[in-house]
C-alpha atoms as a PDB file:
ATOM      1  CA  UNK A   1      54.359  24.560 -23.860  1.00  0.00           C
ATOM      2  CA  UNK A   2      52.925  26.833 -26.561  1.00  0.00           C
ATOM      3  CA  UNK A   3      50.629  29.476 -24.563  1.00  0.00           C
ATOM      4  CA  UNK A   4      47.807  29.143 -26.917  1.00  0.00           C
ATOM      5  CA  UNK A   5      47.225  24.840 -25.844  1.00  0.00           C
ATOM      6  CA  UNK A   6      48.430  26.130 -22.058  1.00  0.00           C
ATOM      7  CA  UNK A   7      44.721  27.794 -22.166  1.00  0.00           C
ATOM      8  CA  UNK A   8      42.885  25.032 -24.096  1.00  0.00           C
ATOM      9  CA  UNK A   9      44.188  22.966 -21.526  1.00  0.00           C
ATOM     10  CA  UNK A  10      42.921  25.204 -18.027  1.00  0.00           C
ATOM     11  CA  UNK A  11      39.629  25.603 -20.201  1.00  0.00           C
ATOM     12  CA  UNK A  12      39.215  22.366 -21.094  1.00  0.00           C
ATOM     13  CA  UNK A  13      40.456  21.156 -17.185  1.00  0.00           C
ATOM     14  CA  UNK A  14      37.895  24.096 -15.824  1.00  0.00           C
ATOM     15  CA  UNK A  15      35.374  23.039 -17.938  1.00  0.00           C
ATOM     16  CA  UNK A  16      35.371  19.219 -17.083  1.00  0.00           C
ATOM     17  CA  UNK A  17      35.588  20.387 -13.178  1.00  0.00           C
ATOM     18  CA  UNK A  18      32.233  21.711 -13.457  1.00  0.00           C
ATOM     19  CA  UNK A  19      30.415  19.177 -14.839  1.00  0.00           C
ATOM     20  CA  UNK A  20      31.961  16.866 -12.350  1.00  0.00           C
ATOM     21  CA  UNK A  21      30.742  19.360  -9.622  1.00  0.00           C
ATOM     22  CA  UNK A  22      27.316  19.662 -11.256  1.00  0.00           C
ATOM     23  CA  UNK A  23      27.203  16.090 -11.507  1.00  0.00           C
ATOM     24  CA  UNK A  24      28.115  15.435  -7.920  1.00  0.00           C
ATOM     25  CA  UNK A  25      25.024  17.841  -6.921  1.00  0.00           C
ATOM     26  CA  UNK A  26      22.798  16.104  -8.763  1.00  0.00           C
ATOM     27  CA  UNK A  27      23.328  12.705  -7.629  1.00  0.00           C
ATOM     28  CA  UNK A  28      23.107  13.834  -3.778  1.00  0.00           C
ATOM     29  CA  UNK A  29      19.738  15.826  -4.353  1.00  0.00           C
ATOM     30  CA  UNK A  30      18.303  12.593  -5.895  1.00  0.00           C
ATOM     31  CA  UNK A  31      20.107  10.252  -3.466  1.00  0.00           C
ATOM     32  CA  UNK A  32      18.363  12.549  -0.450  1.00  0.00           C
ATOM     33  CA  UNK A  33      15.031  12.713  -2.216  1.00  0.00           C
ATOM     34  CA  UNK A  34      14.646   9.115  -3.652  1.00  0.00           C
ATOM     35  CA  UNK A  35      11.764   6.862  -1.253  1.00  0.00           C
ATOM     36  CA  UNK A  36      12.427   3.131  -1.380  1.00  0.00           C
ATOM     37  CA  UNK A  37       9.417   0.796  -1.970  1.00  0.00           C
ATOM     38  CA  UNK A  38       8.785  -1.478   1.364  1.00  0.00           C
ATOM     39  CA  UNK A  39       6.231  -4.339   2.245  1.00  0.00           C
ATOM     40  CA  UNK A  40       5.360  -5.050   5.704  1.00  0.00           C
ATOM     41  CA  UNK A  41       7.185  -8.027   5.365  1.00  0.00           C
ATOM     42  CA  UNK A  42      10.243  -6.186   4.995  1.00  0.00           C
ATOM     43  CA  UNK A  43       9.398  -3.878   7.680  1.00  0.00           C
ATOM     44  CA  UNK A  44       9.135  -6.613   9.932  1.00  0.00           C
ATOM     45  CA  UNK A  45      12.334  -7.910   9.123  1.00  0.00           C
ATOM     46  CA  UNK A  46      14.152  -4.737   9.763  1.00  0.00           C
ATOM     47  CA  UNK A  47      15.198  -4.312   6.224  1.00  0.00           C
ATOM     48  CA  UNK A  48      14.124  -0.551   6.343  1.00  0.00           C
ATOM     49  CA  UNK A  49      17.283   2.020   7.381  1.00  0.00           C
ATOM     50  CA  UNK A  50      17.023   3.843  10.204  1.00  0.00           C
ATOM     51  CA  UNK A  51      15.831   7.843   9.436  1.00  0.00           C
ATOM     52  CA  UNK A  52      14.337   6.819   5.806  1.00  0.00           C
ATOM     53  CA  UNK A  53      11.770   8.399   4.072  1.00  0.00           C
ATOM     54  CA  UNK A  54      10.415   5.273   2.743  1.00  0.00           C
ATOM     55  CA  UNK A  55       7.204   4.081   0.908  1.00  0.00           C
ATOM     56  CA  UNK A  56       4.993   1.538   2.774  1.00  0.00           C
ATOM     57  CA  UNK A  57       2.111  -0.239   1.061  1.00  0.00           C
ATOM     58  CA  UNK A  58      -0.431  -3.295   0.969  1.00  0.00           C
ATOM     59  CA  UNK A  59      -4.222  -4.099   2.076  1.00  0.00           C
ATOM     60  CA  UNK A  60      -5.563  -1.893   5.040  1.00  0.00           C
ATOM     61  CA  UNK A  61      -6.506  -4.832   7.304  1.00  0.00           C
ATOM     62  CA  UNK A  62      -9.724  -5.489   8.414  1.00  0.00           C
ATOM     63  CA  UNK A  63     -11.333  -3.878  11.510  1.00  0.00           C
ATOM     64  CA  UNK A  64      -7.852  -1.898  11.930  1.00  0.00           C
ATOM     65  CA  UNK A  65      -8.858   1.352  11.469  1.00  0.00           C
ATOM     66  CA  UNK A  66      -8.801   3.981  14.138  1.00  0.00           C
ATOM     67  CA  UNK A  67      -9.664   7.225  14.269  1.00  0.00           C
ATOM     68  CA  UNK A  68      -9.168  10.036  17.074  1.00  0.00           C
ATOM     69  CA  UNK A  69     -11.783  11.234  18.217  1.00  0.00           C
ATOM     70  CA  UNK A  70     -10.127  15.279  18.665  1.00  0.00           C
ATOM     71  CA  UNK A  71      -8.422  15.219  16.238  1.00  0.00           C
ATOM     72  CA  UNK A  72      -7.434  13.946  12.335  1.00  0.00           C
ATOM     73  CA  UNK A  73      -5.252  11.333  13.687  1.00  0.00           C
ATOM     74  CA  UNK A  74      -5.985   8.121  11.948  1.00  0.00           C
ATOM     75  CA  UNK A  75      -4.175   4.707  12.889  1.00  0.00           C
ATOM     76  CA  UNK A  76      -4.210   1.580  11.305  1.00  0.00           C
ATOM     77  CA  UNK A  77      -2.855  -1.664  10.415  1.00  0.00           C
ATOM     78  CA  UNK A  78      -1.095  -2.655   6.377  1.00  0.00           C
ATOM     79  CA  UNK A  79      -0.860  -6.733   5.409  1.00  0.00           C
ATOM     80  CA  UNK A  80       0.617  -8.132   2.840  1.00  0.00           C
ATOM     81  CA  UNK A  81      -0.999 -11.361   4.561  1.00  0.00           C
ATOM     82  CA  UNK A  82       2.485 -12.479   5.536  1.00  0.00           C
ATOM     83  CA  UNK A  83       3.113  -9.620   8.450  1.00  0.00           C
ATOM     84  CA  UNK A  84       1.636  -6.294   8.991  1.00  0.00           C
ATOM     85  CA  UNK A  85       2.550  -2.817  10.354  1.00  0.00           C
ATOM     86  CA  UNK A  86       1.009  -0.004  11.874  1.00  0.00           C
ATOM     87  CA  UNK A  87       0.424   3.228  10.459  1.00  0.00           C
ATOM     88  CA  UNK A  88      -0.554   6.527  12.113  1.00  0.00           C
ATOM     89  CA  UNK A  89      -1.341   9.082  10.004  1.00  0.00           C
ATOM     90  CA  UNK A  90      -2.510  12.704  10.814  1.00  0.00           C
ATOM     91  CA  UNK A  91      -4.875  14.771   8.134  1.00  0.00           C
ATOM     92  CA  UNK A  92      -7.572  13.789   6.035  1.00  0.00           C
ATOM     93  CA  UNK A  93      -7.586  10.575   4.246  1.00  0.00           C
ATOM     94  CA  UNK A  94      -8.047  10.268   0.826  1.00  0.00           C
ATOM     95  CA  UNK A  95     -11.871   9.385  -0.392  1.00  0.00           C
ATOM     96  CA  UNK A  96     -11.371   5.840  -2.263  1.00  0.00           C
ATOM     97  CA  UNK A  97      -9.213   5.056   1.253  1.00  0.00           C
ATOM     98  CA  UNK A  98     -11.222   1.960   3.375  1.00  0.00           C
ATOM     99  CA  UNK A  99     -10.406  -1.452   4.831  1.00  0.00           C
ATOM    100  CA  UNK A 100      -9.521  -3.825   2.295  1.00  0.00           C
ATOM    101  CA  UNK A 101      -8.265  -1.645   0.081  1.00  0.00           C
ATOM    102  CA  UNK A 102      -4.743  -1.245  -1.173  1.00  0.00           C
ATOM    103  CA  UNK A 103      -2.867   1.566  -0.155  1.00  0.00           C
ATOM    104  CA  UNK A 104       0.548   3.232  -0.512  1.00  0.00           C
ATOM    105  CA  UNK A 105       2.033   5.015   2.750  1.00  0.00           C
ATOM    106  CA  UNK A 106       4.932   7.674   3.181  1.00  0.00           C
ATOM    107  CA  UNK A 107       6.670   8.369   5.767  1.00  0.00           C
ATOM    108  CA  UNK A 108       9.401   6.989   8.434  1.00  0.00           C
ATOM    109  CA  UNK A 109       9.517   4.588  11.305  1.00  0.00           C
ATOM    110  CA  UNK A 110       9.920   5.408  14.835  1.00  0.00           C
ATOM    111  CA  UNK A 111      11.239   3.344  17.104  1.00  0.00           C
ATOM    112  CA  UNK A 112       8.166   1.340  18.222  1.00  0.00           C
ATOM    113  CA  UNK A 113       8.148   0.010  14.545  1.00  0.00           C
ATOM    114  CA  UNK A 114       5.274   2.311  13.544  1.00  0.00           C
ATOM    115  CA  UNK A 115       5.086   4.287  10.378  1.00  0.00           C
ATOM    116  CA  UNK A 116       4.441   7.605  10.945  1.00  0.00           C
ATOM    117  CA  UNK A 117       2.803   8.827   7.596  1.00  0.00           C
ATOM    118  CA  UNK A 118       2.957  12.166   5.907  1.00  0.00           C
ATOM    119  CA  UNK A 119       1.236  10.954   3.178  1.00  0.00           C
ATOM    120  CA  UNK A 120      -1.247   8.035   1.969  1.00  0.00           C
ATOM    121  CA  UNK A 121      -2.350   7.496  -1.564  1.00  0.00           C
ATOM    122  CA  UNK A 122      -5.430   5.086  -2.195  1.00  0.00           C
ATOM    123  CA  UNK A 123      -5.967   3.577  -6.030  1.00  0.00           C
ATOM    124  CA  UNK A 124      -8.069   5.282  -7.770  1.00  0.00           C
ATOM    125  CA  UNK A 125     -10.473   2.573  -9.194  1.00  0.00           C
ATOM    126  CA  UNK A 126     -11.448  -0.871  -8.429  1.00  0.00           C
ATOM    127  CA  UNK A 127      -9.330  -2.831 -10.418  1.00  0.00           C
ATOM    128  CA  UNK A 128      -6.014  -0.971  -9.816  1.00  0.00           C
ATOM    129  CA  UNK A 129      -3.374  -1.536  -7.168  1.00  0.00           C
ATOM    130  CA  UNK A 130      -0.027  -0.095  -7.342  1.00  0.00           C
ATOM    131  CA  UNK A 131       2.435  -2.598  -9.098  1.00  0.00           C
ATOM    132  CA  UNK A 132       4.422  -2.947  -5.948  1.00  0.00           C
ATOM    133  CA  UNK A 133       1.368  -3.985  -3.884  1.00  0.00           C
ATOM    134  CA  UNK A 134       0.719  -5.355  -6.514  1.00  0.00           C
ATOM    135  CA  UNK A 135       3.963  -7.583  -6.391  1.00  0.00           C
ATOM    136  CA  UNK A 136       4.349  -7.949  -2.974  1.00  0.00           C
ATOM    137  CA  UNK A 137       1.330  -9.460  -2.599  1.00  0.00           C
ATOM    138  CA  UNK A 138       1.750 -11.816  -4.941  1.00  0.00           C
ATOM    139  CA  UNK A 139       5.149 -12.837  -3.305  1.00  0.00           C
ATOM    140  CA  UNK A 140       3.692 -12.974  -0.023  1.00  0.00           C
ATOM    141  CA  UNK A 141       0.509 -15.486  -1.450  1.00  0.00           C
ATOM    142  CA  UNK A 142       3.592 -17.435  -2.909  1.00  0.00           C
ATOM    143  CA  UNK A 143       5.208 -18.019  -0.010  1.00  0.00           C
ATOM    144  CA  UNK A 144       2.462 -18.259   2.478  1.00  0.00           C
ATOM    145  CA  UNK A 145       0.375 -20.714   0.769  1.00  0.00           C
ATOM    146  CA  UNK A 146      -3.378 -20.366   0.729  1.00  0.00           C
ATOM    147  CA  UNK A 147      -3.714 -18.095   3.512  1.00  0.00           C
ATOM    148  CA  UNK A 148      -2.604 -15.663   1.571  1.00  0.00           C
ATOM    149  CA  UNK A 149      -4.033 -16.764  -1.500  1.00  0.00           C
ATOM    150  CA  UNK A 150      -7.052 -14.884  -0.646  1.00  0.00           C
ATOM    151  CA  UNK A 151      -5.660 -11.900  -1.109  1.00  0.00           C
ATOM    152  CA  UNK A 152      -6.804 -11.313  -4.604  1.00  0.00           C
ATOM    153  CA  UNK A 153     -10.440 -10.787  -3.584  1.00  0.00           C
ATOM    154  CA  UNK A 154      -9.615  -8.700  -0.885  1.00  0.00           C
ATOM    155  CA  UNK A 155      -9.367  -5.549  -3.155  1.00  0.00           C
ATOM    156  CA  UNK A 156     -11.794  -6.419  -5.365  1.00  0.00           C
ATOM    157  CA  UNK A 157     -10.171  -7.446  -8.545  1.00  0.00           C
ATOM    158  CA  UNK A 158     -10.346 -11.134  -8.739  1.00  0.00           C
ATOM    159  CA  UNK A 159      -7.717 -12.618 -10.048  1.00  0.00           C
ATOM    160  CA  UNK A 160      -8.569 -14.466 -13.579  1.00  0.00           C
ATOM    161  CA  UNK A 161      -8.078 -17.776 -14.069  1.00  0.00           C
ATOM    162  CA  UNK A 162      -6.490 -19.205 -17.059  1.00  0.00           C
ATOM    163  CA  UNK A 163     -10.368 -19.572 -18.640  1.00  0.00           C
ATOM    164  CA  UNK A 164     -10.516 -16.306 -18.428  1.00  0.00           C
ATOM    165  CA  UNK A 165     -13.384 -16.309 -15.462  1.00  0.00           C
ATOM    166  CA  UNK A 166     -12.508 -14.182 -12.175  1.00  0.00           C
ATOM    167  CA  UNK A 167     -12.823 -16.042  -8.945  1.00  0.00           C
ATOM    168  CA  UNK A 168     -16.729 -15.954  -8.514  1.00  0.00           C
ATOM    169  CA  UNK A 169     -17.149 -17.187 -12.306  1.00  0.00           C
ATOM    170  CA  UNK A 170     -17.836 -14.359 -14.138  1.00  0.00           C
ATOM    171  CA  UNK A 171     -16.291 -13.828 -17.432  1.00  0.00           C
ATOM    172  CA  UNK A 172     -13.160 -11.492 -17.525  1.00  0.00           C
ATOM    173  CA  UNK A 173     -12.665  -9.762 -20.624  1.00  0.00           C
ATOM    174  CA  UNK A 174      -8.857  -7.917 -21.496  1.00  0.00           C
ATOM    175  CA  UNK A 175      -9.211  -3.843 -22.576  1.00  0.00           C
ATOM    176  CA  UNK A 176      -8.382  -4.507 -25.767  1.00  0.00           C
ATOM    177  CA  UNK A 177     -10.934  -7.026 -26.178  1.00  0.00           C
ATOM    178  CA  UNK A 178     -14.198  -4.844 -25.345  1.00  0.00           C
ATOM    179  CA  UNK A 179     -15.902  -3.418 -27.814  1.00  0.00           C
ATOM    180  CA  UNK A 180     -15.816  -0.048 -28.043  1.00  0.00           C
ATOM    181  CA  UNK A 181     -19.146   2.404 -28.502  1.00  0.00           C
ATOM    182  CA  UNK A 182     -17.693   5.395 -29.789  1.00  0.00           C
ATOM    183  CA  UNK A 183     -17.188   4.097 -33.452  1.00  0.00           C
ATOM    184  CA  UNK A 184     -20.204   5.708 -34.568  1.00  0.00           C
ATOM    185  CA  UNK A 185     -22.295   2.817 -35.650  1.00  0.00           C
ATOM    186  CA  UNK A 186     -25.139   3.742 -34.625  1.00  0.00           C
ATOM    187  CA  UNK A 187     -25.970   6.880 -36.960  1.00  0.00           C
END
């Protein structure tokens, strides 16, 4: 073999070694650092692996909440009105957090089943909920029938009816049907 393609060839064989290292290392930093989306159905049902840092989220139930009395300890209960799970979570909530509201927990389970948080994030306005709460809800109303239908004015955003009218009647207008008053036509 000519000597000049003998060191093409160990550049070219070096060269396609590091990537593949590089790409090896980059695929087990994201593998470590990824946080699968669970319901408390799932939960439940033991579909979450043992150790995982996992994402937990649905409706704070109703008269769940408790709160420690010496310290920032905070435990309560998540539905997705099919099966629930406890949450304990130690620091100071977020503001827009509150029973009934939707809420997205991280953290990992111990062995009781409880979900020991290191972070929750609340929505941010009334009419958003994170589009796996989102989902899972409307899973969970599917499959448990009108128990859990009511879960849409639980968060308050009612869900609109084909008319275009939320549950309690009133008129539901999409964003890009509102007027808008910044077009200056009032000069």
């Amino acid at each position: 073999m000519n000597p000049q393609r003998k060191k093409r060839l160990f550049i070219i064989l070096g060269l396609l070694t590091g990537l593949a290292v590089a790409v090896g290392l980059a695929l087990s930093a994201l593998q470590q650092n990824i946080n699968l989306f669970y319901t408390p159905t799932q939960i439940a049902a033991g579909e979450v692996p043992d150790g995982a840092r996992i994402r937990a989220g649905g409706m704070v139930k109703e008269g769940s909440v408790s709160r420690s009395r010496d310290s920032l300890e905070v435990d309560f209960v998540v539905t997705d009105y099919a099966a629930d799970v406890t949450i304990r979570y130690s620091g100071i909530l977020p503001d827009l957090f509150r029973e009934g509201q939707g809420i997205v927990a991280l953290g990992r389970l111990n062995a009781d089943g409880v979900l020991i948080a290191d972070e929750v994030l609340a929505k941010h306005d009334e009419n958003y909920m994170p589009p796996e709460v989102t989902q899972a809800l409307e899973k969970a109303s599917q499959q448990g029938g009108a128990a859990a239908g009511s879960a849409y004015g639980n968060y308050g955003a009612s869900k609109p009816s084909a008319a275009g009218q939320d549950a309690t009647g009133t008129k539901v207008q999409d964003a890009a049907q509102q007027p808008s008053s910044s077009q200056g036509d009032e000069q």
